[in-house]
Protein backbone atom coordinates (compact mmCIF):
# COMPACT_ATOMS: atom_id res chain seq x y z
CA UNK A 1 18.85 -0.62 -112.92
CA UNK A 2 16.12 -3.20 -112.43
CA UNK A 3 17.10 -3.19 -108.50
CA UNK A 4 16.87 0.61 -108.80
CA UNK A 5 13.10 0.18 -110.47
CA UNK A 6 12.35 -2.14 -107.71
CA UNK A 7 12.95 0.18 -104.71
CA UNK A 8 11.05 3.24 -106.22
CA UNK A 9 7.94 1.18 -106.93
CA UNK A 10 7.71 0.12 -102.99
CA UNK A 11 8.59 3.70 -102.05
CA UNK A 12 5.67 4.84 -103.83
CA UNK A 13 3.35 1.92 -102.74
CA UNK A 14 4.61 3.10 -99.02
CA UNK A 15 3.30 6.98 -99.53
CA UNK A 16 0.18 5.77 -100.81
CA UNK A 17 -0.47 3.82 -98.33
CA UNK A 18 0.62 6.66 -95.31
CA UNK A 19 -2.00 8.75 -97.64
CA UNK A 20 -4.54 6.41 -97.06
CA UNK A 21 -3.82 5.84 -93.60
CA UNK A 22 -4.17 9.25 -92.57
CA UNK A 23 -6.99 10.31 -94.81
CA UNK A 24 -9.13 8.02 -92.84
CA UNK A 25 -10.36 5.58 -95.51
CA UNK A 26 -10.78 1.78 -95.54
CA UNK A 27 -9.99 -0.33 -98.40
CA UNK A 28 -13.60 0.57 -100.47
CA UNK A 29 -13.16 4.60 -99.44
CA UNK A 30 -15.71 4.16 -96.88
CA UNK A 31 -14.23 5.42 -92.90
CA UNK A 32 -13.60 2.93 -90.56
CA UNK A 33 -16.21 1.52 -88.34
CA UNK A 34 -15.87 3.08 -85.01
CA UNK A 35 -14.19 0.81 -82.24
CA UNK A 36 -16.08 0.25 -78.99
CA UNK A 37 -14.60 1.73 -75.97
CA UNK A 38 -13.16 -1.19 -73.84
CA UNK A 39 -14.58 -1.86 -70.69
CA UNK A 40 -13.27 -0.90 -67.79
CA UNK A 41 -10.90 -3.38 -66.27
CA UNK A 42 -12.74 -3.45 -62.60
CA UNK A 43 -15.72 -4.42 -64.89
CA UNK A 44 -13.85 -7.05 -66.85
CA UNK A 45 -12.98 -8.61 -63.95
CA UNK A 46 -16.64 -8.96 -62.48
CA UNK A 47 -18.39 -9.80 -65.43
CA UNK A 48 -16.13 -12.55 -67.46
CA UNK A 49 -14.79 -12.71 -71.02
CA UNK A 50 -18.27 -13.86 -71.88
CA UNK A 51 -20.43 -11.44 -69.97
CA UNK A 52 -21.60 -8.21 -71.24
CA UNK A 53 -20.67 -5.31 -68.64
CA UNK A 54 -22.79 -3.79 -66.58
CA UNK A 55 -22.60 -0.35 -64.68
CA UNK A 56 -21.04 -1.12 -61.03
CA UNK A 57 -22.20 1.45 -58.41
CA UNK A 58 -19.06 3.02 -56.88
CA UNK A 59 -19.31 2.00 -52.98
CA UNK A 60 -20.66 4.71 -50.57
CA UNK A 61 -19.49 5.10 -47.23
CA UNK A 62 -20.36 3.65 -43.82
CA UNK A 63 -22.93 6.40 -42.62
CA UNK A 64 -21.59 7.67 -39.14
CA UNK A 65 -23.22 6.35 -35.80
CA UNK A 66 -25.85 8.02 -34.34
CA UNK A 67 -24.43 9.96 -31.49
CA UNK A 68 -24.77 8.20 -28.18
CA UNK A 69 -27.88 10.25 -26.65
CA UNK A 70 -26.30 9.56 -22.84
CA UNK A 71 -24.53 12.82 -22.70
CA UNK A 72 -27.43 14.64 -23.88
CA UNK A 73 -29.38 12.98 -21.42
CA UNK A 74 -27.21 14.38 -18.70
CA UNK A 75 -26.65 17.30 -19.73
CA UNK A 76 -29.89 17.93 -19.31
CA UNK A 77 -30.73 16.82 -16.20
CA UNK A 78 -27.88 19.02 -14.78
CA UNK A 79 -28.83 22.07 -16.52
CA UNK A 80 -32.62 21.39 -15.01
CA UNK A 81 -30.82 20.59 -11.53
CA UNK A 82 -28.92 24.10 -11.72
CA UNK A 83 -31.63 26.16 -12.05
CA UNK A 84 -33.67 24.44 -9.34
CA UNK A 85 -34.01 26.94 -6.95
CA UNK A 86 -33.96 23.92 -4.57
CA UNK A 87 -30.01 23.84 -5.09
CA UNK A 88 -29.67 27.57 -4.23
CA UNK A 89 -26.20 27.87 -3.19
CA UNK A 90 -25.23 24.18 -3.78
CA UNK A 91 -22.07 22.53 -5.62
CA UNK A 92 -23.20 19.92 -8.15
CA UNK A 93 -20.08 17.55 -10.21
CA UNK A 94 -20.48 15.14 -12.07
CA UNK A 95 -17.78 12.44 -14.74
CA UNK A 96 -18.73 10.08 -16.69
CA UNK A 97 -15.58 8.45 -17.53
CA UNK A 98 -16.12 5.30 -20.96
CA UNK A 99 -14.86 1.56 -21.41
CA UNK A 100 -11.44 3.21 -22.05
CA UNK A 101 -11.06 5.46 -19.74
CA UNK A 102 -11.96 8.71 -22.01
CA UNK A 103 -14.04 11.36 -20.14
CA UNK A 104 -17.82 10.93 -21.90
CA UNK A 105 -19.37 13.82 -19.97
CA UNK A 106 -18.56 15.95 -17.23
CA UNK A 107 -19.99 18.76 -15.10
CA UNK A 108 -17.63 20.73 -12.96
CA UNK A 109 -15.74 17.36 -12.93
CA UNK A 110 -12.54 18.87 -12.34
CA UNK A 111 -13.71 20.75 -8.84
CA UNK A 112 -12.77 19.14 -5.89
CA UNK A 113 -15.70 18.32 -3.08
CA UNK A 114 -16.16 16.17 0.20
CA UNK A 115 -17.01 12.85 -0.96
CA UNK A 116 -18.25 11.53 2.61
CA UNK A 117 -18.16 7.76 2.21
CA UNK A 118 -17.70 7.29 -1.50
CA UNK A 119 -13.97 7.79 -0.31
CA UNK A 120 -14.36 4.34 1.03
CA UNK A 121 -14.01 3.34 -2.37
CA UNK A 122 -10.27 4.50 -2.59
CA UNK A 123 -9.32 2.85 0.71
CA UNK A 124 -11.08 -0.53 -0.52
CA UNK A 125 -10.42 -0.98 -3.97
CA UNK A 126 -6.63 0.19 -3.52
CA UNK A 127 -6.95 -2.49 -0.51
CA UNK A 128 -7.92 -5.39 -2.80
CA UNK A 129 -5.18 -4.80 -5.00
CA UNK A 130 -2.02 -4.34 -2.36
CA UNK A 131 -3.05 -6.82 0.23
CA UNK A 132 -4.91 -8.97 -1.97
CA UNK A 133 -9.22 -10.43 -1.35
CA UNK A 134 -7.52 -13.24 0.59
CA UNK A 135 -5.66 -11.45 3.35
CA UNK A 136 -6.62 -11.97 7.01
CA UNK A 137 -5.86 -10.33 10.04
CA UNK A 138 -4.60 -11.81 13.04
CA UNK A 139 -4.72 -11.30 16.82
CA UNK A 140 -2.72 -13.11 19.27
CA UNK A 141 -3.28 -14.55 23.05
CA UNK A 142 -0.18 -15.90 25.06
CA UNK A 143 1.34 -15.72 28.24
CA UNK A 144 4.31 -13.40 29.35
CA UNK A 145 7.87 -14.11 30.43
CA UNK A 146 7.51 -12.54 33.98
CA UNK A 147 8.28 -9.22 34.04
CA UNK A 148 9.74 -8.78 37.82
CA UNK A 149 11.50 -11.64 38.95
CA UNK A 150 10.11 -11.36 42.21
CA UNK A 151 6.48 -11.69 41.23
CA UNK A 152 7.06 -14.59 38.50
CA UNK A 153 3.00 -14.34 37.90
CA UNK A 154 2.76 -14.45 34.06
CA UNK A 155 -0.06 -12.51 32.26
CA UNK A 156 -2.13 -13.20 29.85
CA UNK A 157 -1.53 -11.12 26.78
CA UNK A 158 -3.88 -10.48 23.70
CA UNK A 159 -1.70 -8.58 21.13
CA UNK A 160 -3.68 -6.83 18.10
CA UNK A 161 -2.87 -6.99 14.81
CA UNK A 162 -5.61 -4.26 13.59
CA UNK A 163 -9.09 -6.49 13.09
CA UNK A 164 -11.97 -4.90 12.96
CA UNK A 165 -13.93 -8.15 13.41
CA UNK A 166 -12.82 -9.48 16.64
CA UNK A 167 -16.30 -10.51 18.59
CA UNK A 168 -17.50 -11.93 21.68
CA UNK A 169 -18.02 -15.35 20.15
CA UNK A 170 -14.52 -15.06 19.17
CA UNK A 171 -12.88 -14.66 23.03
CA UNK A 172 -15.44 -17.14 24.22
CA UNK A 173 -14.17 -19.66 21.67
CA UNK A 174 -10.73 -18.95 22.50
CA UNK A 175 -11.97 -19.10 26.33
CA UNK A 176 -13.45 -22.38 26.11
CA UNK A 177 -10.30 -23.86 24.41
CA UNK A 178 -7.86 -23.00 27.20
CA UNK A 179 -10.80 -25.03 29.35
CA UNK A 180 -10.66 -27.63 27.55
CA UNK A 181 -7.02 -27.78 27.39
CA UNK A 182 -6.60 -27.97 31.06
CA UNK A 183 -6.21 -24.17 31.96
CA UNK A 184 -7.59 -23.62 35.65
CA UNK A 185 -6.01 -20.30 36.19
CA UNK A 186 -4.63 -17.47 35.06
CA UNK A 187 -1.98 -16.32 37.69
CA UNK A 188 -1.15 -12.71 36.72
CA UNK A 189 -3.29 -9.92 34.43
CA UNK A 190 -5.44 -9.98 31.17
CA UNK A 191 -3.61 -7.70 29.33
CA UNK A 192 -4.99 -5.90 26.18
CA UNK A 193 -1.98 -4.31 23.65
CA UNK A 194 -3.52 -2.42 20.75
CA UNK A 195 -0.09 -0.99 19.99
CA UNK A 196 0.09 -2.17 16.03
CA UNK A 197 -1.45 1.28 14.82
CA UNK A 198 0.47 3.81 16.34
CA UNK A 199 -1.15 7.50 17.13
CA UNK A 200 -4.64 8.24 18.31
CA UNK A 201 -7.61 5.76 18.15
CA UNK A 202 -9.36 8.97 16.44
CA UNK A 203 -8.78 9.84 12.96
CA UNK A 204 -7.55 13.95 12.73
CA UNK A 205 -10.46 16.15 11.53
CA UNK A 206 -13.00 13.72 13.09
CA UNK A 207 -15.74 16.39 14.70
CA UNK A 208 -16.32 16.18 18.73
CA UNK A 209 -19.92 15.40 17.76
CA UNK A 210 -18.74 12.10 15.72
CA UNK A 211 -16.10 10.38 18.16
CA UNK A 212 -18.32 8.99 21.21
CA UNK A 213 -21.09 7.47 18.53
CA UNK A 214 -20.93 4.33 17.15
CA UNK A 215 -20.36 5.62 13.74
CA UNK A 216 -17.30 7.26 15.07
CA UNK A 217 -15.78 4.62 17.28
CA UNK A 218 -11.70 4.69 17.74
CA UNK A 219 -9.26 2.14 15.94
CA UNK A 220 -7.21 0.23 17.74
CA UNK A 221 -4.53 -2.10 17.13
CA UNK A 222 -6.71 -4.20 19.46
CA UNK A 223 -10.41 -3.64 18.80
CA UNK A 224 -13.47 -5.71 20.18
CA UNK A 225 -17.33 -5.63 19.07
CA UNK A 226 -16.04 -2.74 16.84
CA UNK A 227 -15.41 -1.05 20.04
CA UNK A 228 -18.98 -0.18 20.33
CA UNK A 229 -21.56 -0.29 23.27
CA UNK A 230 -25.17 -0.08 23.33
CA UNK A 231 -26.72 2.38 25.90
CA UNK A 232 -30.30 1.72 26.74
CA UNK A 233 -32.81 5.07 28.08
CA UNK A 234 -35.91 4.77 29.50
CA UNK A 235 -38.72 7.68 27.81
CA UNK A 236 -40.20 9.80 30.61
CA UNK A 237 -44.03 10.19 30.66
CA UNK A 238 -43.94 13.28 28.63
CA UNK A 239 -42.32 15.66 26.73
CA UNK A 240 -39.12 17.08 28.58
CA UNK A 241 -39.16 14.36 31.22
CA UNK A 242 -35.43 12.89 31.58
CA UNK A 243 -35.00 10.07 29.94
CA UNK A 244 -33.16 7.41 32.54
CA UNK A 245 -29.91 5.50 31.28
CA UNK A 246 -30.68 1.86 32.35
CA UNK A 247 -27.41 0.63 31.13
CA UNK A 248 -24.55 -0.12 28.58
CA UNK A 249 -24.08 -3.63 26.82
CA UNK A 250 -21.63 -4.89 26.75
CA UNK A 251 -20.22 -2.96 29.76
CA UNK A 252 -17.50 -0.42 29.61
CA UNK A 253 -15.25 -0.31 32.38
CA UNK A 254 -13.79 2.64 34.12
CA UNK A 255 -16.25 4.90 32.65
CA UNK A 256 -18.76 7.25 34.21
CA UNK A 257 -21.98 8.51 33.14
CA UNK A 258 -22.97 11.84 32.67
CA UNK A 259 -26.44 11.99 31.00
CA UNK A 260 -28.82 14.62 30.38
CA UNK A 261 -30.83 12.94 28.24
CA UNK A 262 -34.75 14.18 27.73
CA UNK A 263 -37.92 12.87 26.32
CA UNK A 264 -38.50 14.07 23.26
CA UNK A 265 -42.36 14.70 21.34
CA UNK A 266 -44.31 11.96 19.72
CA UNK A 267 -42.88 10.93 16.17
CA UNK A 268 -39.61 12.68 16.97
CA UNK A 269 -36.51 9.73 16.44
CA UNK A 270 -33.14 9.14 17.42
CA UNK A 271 -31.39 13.11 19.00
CA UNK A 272 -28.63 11.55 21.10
CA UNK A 273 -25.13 12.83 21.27
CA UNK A 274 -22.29 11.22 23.15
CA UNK A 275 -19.39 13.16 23.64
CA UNK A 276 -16.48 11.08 25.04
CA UNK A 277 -13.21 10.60 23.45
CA UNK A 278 -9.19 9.27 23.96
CA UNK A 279 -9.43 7.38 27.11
CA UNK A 280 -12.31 9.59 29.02
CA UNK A 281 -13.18 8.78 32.22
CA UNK A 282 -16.75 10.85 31.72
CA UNK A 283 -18.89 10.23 28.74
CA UNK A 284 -21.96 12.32 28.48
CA UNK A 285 -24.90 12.07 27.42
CA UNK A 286 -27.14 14.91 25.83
CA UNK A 287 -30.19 14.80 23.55
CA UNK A 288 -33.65 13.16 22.96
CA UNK A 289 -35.20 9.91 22.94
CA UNK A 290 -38.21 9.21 21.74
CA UNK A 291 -41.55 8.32 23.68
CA UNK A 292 -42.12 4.65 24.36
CA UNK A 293 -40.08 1.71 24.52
CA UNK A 294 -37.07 1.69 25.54
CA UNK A 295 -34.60 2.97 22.94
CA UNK A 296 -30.83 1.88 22.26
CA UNK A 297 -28.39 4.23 21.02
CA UNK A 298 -24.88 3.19 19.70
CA UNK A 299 -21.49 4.58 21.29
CA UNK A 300 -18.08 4.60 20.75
CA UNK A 301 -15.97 2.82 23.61
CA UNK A 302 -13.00 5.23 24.65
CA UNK A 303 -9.91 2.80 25.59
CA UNK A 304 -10.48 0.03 23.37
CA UNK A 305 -7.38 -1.80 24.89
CA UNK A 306 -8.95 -2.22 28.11
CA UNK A 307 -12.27 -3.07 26.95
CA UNK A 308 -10.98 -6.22 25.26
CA UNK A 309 -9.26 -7.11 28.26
CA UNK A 310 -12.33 -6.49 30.11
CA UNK A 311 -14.11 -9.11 28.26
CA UNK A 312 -11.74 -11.69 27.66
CA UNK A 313 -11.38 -11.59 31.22
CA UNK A 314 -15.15 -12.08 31.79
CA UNK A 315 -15.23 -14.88 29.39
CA UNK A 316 -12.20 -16.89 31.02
CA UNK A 317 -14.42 -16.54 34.05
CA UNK A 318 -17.45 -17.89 32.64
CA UNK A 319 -15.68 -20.76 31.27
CA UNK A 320 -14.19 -21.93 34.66
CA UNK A 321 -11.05 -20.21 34.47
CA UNK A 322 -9.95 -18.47 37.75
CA UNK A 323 -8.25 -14.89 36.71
CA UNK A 324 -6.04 -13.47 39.65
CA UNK A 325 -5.06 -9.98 38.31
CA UNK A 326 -7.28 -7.65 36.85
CA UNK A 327 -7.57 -6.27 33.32
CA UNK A 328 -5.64 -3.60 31.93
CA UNK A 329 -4.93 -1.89 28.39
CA UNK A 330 -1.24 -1.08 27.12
CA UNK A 331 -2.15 2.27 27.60
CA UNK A 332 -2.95 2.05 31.17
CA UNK A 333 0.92 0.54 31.89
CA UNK A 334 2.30 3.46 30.29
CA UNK A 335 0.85 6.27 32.09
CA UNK A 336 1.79 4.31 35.15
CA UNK A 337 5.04 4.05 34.38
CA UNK A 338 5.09 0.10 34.02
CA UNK A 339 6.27 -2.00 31.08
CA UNK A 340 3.91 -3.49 28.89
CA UNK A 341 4.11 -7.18 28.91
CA UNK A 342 4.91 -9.29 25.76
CA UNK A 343 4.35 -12.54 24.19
CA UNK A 344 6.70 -15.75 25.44
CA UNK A 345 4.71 -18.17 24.44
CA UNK A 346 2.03 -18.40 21.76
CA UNK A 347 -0.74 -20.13 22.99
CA UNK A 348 -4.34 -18.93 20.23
CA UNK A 349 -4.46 -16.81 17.44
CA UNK A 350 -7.51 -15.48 15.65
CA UNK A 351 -7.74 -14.97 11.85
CA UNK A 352 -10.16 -12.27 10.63
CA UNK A 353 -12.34 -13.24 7.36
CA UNK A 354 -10.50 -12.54 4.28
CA UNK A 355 -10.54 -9.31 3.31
CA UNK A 356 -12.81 -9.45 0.26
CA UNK A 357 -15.72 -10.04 3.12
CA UNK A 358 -14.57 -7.00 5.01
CA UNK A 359 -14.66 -4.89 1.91
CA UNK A 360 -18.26 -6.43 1.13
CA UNK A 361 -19.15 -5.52 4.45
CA UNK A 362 -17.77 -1.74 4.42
CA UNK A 363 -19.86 -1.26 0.79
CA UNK A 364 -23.19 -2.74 2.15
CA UNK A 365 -22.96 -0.65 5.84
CA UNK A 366 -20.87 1.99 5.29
CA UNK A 367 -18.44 1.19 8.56
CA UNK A 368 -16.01 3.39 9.10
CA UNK A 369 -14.26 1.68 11.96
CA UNK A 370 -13.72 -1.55 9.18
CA UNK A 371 -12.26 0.72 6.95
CA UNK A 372 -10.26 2.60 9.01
CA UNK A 373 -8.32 -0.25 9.73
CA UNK A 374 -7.91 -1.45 6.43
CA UNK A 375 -7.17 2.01 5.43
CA UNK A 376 -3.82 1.95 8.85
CA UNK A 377 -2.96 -1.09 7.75
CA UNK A 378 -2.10 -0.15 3.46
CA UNK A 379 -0.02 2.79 5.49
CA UNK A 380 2.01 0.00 8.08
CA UNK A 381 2.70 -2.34 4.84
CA UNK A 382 4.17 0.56 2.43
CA UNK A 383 5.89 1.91 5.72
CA UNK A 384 4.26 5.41 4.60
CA UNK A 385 1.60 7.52 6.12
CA UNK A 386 -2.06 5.83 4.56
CA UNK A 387 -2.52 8.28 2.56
CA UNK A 388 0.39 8.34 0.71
CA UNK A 389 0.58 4.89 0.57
CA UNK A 390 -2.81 5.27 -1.22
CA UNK A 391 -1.59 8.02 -4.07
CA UNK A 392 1.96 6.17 -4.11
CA UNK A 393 0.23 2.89 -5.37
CA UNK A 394 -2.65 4.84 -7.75
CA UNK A 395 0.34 7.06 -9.69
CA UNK A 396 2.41 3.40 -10.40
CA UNK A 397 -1.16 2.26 -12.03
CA UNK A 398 -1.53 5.08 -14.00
CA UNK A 399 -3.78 7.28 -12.40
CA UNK A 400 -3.12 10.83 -10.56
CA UNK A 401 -5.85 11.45 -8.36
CA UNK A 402 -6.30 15.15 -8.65
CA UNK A 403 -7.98 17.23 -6.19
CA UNK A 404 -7.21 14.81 -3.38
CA UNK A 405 -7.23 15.32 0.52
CA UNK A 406 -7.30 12.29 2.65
CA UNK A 407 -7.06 12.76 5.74
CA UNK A 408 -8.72 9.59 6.79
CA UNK A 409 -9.83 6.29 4.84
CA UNK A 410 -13.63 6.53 5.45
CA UNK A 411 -14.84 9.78 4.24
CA UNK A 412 -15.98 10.75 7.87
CA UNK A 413 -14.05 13.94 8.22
CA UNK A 414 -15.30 17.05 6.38
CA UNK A 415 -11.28 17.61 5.59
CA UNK A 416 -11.36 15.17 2.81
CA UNK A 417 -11.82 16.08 -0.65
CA UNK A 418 -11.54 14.83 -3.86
CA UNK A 419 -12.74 15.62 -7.46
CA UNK A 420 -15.75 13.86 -9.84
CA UNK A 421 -12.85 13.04 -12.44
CA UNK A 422 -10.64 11.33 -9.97
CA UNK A 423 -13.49 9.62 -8.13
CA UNK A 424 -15.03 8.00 -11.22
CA UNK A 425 -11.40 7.69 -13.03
CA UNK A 426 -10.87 5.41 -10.14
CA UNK A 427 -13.75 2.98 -10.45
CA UNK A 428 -12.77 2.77 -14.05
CA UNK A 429 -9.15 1.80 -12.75
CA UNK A 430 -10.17 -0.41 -9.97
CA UNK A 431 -12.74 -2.36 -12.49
CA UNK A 432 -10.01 -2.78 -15.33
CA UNK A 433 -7.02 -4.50 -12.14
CA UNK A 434 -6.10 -7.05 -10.92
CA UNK A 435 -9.12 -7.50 -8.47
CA UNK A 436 -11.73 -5.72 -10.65
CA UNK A 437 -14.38 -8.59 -11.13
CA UNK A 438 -14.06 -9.18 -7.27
CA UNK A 439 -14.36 -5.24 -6.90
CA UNK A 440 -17.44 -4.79 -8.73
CA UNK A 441 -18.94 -7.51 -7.03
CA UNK A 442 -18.86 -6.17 -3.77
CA UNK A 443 -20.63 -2.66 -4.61
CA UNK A 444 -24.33 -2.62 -3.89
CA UNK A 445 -26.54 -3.05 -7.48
CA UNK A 446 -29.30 -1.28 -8.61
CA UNK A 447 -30.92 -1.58 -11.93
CA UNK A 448 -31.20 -5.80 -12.22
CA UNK A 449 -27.51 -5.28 -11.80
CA UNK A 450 -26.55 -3.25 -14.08
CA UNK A 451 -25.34 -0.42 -11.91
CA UNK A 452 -23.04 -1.12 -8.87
CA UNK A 453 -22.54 1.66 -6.69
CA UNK A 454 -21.42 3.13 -3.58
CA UNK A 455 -23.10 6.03 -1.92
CA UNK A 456 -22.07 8.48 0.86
CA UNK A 457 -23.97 10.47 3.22
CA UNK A 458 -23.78 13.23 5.52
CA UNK A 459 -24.96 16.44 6.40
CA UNK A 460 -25.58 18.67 3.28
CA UNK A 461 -23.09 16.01 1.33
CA UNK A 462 -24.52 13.43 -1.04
CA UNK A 463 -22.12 11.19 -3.68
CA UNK A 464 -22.48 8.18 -5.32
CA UNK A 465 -19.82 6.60 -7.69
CA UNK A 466 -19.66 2.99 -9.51
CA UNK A 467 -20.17 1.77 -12.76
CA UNK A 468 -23.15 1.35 -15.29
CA UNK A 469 -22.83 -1.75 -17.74
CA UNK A 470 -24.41 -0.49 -20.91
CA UNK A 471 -24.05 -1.85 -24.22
CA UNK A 472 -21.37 -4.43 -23.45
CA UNK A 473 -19.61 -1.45 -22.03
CA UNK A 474 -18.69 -1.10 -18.42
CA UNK A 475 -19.04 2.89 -17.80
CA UNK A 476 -17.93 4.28 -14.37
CA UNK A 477 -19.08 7.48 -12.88
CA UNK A 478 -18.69 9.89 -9.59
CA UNK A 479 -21.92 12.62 -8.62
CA UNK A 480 -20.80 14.47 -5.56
CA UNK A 481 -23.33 17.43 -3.99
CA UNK A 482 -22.30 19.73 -1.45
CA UNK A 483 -24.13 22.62 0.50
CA UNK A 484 -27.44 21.46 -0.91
CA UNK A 485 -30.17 23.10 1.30
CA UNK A 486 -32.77 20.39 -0.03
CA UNK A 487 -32.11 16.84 0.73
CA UNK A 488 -35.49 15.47 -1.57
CA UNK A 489 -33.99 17.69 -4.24
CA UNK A 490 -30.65 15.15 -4.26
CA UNK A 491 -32.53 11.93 -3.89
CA UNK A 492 -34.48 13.68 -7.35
CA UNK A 493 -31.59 14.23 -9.01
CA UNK A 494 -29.80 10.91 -8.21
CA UNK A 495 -33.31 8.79 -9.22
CA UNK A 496 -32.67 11.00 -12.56
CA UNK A 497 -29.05 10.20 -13.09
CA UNK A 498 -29.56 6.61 -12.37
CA UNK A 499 -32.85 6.22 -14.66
CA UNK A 500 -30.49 7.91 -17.69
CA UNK A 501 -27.72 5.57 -17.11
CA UNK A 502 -29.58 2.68 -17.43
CA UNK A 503 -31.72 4.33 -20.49
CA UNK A 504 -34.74 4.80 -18.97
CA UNK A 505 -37.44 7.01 -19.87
């Protein structure tokens, strides 16, 4: 009974306790004091056991950058160029292609134009990277096995292996060192072999007007002075007068002279055209001069083959050597009928500077008979016509060049075409290889440097394409302009172009 006692006295103390609980009183009937709210843990953290917590800011975002202002920039200056009424009629494209290869800006990038020499670009930089900034060309001189056993004469051979720098000094170097080594004469021909590029010496789609002038000259397995001549006129009096041909350095054999040249008015400049061509035995000569001095006018030689021959034979004379045949091109031997001699014996060869200083020397003059060669020779080592060597070795890097027409390597022909996009997608391409430091280098500057560039030029066709380095980041871009009716208009809008890449004012 006691145990019973026991357990109902702590049941009751247990409900009067629950009352309690629940009825909110402390042990004097007064509430509880209210607890403080805990701080939040983040705070806790920063502020210590023994630190009293203070209000953290939550953290706000980055802001965004500012947009880059270069696009703007360009924008505008193409929207100002289109309604120029001095590009009435004109096609205008432009890319702007970033450090990654993401198109920044672009203005009828997509349209395919003639890029005149900026196409140089694609023969060069593709050049760099397949034969490499150390290759060299190479022609050969040696004598034959004799080719009729009853005239055991040997000739002198010079085989081509497509250099474009092959010089005068160059076959009186080789000249004086078959002196020196004894030679005293040459029993049977000088014979020039340009064989190694196959085909015309003239690009397709090169105009009539462009393929007896210097700028046009053929390309040759075997090439000499960059088969070039210099023809020298005398002014008449006055205006109208003919204007006399006093003669072509260095010589061109087998070639007559057909010239009608004339006088021309005070101020006037250079109005020659020479019209020659594949082996022509008649070059003419139409046009102006102007008053004065004398005035030289480049041409383009039309047998390269025996032009070299020509020469080397010359300079074998002048050294002491006595030459018994005459001097004849491949070409000659196989209109006749006759076989072409070959190499028995080895005697010189001549190595061409690398090819890094041909590619320096096609950006800073623009020569199209340099890059044509370089441009042959990509198409002999694939085994492939040039121009699909060119697209074959761009679409393993990555990049489809869209819009593309080659139809030569320099840009000469009007048949070429190509688009902004691919043009400056290129330079972005070529900066980011293999040879890319060594390719950039070689582009003309502008801007202390900061803009390397290429331009092209002919008539009613302007481009320019290179990169900008702006804000640590290399930037490439292509302007082409066709049709344009006002030639200060382009130089305007490439000044403008140029001054907003480089963030001027």
């Amino acid at each position: 009974m006691v145990k019973n006692l026991v357990i109902a006295a702590l049941a009751l103390a247990l409900v009067v306790s629950l009352v309690f609980h629940f009825a909110g009183g402390g042990p004097d009937g007064a509430p509880p004091p209210a607890a403080e709210p805990a701080p939040p843990a983040e705070s806790q953290a920063a502020t210590g056991p023994e630190t009293s917590a203070e209000p953290v800011p939550e953290p706000q975002p980055e802001p965004a950058p500012a947009p880059d202002p270069l696009p703007a920039a360009l924008a505008a200056i193409l929207d100002e160029a289109a309604a120029d009424p001095r590009f009435a009629g004109a096609a205008i494209g432009f890319c702007l292609v970033g450090s990654d290869g993401e198109v920044l800006y672009e203005r009828a990038g997509r349209v395919a134009q003639i890029p005149a020499s900026a196409l140089k670009t694609l023969t060069t930089a593709t050049a760099l990277e397949v034969l490499g900034p150390d290759f060299r060309f190479e022609t050969r001189l040696g004598t034959s096995a004799p080719a009729d056993p009853a005239k055991p004469e040997a000739d002198l051979v010079v085989l081509g292996g497509g250099d474009p720098t092959l010089s005068s000094a160059d076959l009186e170097a080789w000249a004086k060192r078959l002196a020196e080594a004894g030679a005293k004469t040459i029993p049977g021909r000088i014979v020039g072999d340009g064989r190694h590029f196959a085909g015309s010496p003239f690009a397709d789609f090169w105009n009539w007007g462009d393929i007896g002038n210097g700028f046009g000259s053929p390309v040759s397995g075997l090439n000499f002075n960059h088969n070039r001549f210099t023809a020298v006129f005398e002014p008449g009096e006055k205006e109208g007068d003919p204007a006399r041909l006093l003669g072509t350095f260095p010589e061109v054999p087998g070639v007559s002279w057909w010239n009608e040249a004339r006088t021309a008015a005070e101020g006037s400049g250079d109005g020659i055209v020479i019209h020659g061509g594949e082996r022509a035995a008649v070059m003419h000569l139409r046009g102006t001069v102007p008053p004065g001095e004398p005035f030289e006018v480049a041409g383009a030689v039309p047998d390269p083959e025996r032009f070299a021959a020509s020469h080397l034979r010359a300079a074998l004379i002048a050294a002491g050597i006595e030459v018994a045949g005459e001097a004849v091109g491949a070409g000659e031997l196989f209109l006749k009928g006759e076989a072409v001699p070959e190499i028995a014996e080895e005697l010189l060869a001549h190595r061409s500077p690398p090819l890094l200083d041909i590619v320096k020397s096609i950006h800073e003059t623009s020569d199209n008979h340099e890059t044509e060669c370089v441009y042959l020779t990509l198409g002999l080592r694939a085994g492939l016509p040039p121009d699909e060597a060119v697209r074959r070795h761009w679409r393993q890097r990555g990049l489809e060049l869209e819009g593309l027409r080659m139809v030569d390597g320099s840009g000469l022909a009007r048949a070429d075409h190509i688009t902004p996009e691919s043009l400056a997608r290129l330079q972005h391409f070529a900066a980011t290889g293999p040879a890319g430091e060594d390719y950039a280098a070689s582009l003309l500057s502008t801007g202390e440097g900061r803009i390397r560039f290429k331009a092209g030029a002919m008539s009613s066709v302007r481009s320019y394409t290179g990169f900008v380095d702006r804000e640590g980041e290399r930037l490439a871009f292509a302007l082409i302009v066709n049709h344009y009716p006002d030639g200060a208009a382009v130089r305007d809008l490439q000044a403008a172009v140029f001054e907003a890449l480089l963030g001027e004012e």
